[in-house]
Protein backbone atom coordinates (compact mmCIF):
# COMPACT_ATOMS: atom_id res chain seq x y z
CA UNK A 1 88.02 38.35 -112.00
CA UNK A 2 88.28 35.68 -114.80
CA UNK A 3 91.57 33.20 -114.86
CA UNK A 4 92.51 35.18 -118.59
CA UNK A 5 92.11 38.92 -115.98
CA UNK A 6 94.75 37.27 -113.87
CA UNK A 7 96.78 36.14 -116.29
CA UNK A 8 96.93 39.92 -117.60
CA UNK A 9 96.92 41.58 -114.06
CA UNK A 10 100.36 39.26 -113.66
CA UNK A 11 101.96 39.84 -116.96
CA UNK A 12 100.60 37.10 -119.24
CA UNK A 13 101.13 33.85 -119.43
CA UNK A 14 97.08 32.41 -120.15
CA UNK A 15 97.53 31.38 -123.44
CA UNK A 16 100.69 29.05 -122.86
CA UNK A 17 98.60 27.92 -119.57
CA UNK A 18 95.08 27.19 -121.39
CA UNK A 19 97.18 25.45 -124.23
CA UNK A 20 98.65 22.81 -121.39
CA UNK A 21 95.39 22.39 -119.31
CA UNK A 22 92.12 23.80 -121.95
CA UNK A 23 90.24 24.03 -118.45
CA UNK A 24 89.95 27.54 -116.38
CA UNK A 25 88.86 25.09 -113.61
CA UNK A 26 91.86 23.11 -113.81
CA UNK A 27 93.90 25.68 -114.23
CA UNK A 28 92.22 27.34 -110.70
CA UNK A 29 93.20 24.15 -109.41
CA UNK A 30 97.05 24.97 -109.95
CA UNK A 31 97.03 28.39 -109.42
CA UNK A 32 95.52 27.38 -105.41
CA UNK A 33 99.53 25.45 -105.60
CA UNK A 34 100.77 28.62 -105.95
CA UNK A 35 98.17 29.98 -103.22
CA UNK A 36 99.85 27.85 -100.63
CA UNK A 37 103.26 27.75 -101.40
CA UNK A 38 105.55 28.71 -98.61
CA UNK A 39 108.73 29.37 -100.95
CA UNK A 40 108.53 33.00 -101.02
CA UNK A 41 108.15 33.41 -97.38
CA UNK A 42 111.30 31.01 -97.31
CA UNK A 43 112.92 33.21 -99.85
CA UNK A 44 112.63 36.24 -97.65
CA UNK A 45 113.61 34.70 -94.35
CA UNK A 46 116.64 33.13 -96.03
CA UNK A 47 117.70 36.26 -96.99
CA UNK A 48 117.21 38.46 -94.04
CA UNK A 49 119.01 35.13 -92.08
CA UNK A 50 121.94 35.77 -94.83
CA UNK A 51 121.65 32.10 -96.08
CA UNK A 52 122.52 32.11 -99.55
CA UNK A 53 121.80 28.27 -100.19
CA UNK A 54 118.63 28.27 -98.11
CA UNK A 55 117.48 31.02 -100.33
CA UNK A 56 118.50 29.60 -103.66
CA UNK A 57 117.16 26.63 -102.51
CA UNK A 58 113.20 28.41 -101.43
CA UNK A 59 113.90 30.88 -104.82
CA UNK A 60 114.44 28.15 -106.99
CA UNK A 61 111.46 26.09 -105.74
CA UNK A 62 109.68 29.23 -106.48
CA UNK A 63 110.91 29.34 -109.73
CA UNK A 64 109.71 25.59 -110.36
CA UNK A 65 106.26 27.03 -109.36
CA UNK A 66 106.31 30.18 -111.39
CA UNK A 67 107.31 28.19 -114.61
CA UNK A 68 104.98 25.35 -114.29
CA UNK A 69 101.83 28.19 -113.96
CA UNK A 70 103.00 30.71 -116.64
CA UNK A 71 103.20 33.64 -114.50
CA UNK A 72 105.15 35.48 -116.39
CA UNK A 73 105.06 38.94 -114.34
CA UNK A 74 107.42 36.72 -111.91
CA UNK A 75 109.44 35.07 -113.83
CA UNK A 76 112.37 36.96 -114.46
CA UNK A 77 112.41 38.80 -111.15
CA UNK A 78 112.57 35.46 -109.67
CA UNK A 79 114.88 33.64 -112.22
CA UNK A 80 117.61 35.96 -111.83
CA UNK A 81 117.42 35.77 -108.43
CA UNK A 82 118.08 32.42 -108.65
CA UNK A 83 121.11 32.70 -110.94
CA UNK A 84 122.64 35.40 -108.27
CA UNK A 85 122.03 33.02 -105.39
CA UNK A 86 123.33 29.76 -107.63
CA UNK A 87 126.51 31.83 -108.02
CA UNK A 88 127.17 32.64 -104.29
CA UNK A 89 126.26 36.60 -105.08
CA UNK A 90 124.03 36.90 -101.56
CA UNK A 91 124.38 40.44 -101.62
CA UNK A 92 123.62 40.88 -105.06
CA UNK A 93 120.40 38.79 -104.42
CA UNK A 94 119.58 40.95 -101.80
CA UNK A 95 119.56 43.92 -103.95
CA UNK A 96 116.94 42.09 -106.26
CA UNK A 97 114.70 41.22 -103.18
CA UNK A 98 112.47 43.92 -104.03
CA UNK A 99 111.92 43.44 -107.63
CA UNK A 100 110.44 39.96 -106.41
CA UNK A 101 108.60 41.29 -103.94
CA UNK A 102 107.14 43.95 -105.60
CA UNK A 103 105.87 41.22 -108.42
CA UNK A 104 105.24 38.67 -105.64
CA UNK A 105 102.83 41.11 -104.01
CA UNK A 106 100.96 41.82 -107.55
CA UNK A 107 100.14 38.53 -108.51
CA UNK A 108 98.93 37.64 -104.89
CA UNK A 109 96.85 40.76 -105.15
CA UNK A 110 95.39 39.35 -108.43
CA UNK A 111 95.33 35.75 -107.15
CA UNK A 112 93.14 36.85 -104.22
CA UNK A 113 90.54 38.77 -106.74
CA UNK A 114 90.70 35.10 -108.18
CA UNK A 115 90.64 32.98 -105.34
CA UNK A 116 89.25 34.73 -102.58
């Protein structure tokens, strides 16, 4: 799989990517950040713990993540996440688990045809 198959196994986002860093190698390089980030396994034991700051707190560093790589098949999934924990709304949040998790799960499918 090439960096521009990822980007459209994910939902897009190459274009805005390869105008910031004209590399695919660098741009491997970032996407092994999102590889090893931890967030979304925060995100989920947050929630299950009933935390709602701990998760905005592991959802929004997510977010960072998601925004700085251009994956755009995550980013709204994940950004209104965000906006229900910000405003307190835990169960809410928990409602839109799945939605992240079900885009989560897609682009580290894709990421792992990448990256293996």
């Amino acid at each position: 799989m090439t960096v521009k198959e990822f980007y459209d196994a994910t939902g897009g986002g190459y274009g805005e990517m390869f105008a910031k860093f004209p590399s695919d190698a660098i741009i491997t390089k970032f996407l092994n950040i999102f590889k090893r980030d931890k967030s979304f396994e925060g995100l989920t034991a947050k929630l299950e713990e009933g935390d709602a700051e701990g998760a905005f707190h592991e959802a929004h560093t997510l977010k960072g993540v998601i925004l700085n790589l251009n994956l755009q098949g995550l980013k709204d999934p994940v950004c209104n996440i965000v906006e229900e924990l910000r405003a307190g709304n835990l169960a809410s949040a928990k409602e839109m688990y799945p939605q992240v998790k079900e885009a989560y799960e897609i682009t580290v499918k894709a990421l792992n045809e990448l990256l293996p």
